[in-house]
C-alpha atoms as a PDB file:
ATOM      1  CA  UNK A   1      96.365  90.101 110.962  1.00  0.00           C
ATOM      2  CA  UNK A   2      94.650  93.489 112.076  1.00  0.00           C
ATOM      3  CA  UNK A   3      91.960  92.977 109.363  1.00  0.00           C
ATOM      4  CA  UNK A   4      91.182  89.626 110.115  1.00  0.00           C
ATOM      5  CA  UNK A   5      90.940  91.141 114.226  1.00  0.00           C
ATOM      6  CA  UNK A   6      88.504  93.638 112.857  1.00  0.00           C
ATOM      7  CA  UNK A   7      86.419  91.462 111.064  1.00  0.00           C
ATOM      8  CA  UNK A   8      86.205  89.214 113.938  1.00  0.00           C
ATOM      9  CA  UNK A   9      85.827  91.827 116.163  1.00  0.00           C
ATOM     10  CA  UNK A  10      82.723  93.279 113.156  1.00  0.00           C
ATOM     11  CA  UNK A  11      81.065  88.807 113.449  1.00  0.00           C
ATOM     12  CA  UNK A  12      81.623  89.211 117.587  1.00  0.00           C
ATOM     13  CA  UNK A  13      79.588  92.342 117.782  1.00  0.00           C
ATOM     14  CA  UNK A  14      76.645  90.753 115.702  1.00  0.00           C
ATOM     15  CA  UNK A  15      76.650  87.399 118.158  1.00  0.00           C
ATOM     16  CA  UNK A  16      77.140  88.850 120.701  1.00  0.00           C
ATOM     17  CA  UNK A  17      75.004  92.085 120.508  1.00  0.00           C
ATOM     18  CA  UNK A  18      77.428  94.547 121.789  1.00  0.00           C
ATOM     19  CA  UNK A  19      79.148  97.474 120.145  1.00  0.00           C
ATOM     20  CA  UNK A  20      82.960  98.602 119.428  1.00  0.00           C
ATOM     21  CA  UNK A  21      84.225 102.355 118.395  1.00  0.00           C
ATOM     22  CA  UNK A  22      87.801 103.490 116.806  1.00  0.00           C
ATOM     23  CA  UNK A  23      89.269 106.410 117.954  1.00  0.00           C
ATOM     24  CA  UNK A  24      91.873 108.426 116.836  1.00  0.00           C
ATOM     25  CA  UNK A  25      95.108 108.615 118.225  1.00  0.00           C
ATOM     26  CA  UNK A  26      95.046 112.872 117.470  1.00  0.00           C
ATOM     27  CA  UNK A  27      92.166 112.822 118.896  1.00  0.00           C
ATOM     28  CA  UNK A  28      92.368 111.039 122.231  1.00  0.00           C
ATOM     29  CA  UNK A  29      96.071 113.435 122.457  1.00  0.00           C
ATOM     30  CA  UNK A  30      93.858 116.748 121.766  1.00  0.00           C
ATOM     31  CA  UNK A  31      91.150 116.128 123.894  1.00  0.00           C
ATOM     32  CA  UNK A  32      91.200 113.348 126.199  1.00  0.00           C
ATOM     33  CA  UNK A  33      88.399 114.069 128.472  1.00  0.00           C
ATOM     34  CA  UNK A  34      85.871 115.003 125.892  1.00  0.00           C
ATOM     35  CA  UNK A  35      86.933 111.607 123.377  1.00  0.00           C
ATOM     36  CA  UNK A  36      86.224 109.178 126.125  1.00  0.00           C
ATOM     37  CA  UNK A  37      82.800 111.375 126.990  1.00  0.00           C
ATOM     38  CA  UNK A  38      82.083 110.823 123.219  1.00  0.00           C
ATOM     39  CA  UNK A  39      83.097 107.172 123.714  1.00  0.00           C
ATOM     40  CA  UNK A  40      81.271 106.813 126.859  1.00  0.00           C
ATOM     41  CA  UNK A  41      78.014 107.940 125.232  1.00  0.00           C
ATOM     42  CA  UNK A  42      78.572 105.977 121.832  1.00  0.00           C
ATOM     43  CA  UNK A  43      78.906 102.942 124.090  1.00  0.00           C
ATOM     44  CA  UNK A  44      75.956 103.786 126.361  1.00  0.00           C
ATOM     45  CA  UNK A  45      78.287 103.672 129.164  1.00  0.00           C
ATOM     46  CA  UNK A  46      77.505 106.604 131.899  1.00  0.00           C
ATOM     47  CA  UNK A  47      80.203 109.034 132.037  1.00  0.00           C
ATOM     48  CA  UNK A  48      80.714 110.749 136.142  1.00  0.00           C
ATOM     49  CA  UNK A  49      81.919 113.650 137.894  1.00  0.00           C
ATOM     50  CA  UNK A  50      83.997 110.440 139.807  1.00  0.00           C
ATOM     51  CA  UNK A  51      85.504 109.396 136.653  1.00  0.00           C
ATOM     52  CA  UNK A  52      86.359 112.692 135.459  1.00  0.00           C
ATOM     53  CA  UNK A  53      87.691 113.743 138.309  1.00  0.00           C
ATOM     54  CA  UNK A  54      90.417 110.326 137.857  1.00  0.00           C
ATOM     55  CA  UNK A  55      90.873 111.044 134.308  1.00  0.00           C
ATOM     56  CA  UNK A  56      91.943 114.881 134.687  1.00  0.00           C
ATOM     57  CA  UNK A  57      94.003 113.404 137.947  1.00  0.00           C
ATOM     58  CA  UNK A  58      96.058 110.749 135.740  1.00  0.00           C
ATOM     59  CA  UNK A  59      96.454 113.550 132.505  1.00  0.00           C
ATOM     60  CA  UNK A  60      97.990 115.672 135.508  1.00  0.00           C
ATOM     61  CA  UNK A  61     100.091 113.132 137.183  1.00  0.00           C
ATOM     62  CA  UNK A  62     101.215 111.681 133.379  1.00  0.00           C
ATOM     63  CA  UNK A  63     102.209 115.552 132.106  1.00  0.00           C
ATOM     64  CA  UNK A  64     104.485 115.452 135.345  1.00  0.00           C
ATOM     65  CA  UNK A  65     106.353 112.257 134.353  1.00  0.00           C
ATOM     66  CA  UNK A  66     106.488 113.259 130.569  1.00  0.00           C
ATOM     67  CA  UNK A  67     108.196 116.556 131.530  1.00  0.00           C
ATOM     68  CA  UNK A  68     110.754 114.846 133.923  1.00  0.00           C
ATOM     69  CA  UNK A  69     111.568 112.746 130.825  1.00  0.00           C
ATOM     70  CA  UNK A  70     112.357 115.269 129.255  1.00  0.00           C
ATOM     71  CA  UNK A  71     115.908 115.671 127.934  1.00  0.00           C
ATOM     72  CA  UNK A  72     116.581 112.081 128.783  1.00  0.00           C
ATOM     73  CA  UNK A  73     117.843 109.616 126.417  1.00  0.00           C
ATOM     74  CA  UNK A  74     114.784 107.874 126.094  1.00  0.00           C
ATOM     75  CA  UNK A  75     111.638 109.186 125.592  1.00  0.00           C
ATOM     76  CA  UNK A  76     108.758 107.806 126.932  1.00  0.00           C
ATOM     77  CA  UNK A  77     106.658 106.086 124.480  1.00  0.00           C
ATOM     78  CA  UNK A  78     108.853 106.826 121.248  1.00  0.00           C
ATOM     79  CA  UNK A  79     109.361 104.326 118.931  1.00  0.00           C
ATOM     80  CA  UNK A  80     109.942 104.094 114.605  1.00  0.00           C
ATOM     81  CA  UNK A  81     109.037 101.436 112.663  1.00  0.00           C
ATOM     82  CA  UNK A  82     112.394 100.089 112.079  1.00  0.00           C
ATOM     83  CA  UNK A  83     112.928  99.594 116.083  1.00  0.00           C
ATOM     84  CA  UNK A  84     110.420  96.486 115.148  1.00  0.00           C
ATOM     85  CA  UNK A  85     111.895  95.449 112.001  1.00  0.00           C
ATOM     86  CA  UNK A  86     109.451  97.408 109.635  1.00  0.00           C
ATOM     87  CA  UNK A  87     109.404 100.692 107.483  1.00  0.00           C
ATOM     88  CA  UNK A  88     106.975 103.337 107.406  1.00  0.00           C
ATOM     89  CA  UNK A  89     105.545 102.220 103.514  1.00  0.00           C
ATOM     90  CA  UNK A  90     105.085  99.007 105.314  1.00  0.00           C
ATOM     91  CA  UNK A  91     102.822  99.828 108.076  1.00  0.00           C
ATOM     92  CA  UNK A  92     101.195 102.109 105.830  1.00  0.00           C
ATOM     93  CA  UNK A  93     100.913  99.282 103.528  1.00  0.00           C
ATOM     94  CA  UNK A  94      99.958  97.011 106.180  1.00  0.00           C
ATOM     95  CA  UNK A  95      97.408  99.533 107.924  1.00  0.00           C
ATOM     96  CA  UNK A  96      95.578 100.955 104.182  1.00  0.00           C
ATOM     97  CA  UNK A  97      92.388  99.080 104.361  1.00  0.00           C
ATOM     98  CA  UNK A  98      92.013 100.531 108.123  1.00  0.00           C
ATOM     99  CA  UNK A  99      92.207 103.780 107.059  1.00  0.00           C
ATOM    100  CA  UNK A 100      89.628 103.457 104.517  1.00  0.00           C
ATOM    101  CA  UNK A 101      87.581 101.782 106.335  1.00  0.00           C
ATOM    102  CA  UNK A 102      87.362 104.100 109.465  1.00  0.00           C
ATOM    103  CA  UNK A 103      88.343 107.159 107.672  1.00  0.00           C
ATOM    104  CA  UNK A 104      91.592 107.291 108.943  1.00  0.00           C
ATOM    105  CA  UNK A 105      93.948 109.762 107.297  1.00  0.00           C
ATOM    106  CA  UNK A 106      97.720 108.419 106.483  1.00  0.00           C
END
């Protein structure tokens, strides 16, 4: 299913004339600010003082609520394959031909 979405997504930006980029996840966690400034300038998007000023806002507010989750029962945002009926060979199975094609490591 996620390579037929990506090859639509590949015919859409040819119609259509508009572009798409893949980020990575370690990325985005390492440096949030600058990955969307790469993003924004990939996309030809324009990338303010405004918006940065929200985006270090909402990584400050969002570091708040992860550390009063801390040492609760359940994390926020932590989940294993098997919570959704899978196993890890199958979603890296499943997700192979993504990570060759964008260079993904597994």
């Amino acid at each position: 299913a996620i390579k037929r979405a990506i090859d639509e997504l590949e015919e859409a930006e040819k119609k259509y004339d508009v572009k798409s980029s893949n980020v990575l996840y370690e990325d985005l966690i390492k440096d949030p600010i600058g990955c969307v400034k790469r993003l924004y300038a990939e996309l030809g998007y324009d990338f303010t003082p405004e918006f940065q000023r929200r985006m270090e806002e909402y990584i400050e507010n969002n570091k708040k609520e992860r550390a009063a989750s801390k040492g609760k029962k359940k994390k926020l945002h932590n989940y294993t394959p098997e919570e959704f009926g899978l196993t890890k060979e199958q979603l890296i199975d499943g997700f192979d031909f993504y990570h060759n094609k964008f260079n993904v490591p597994h």
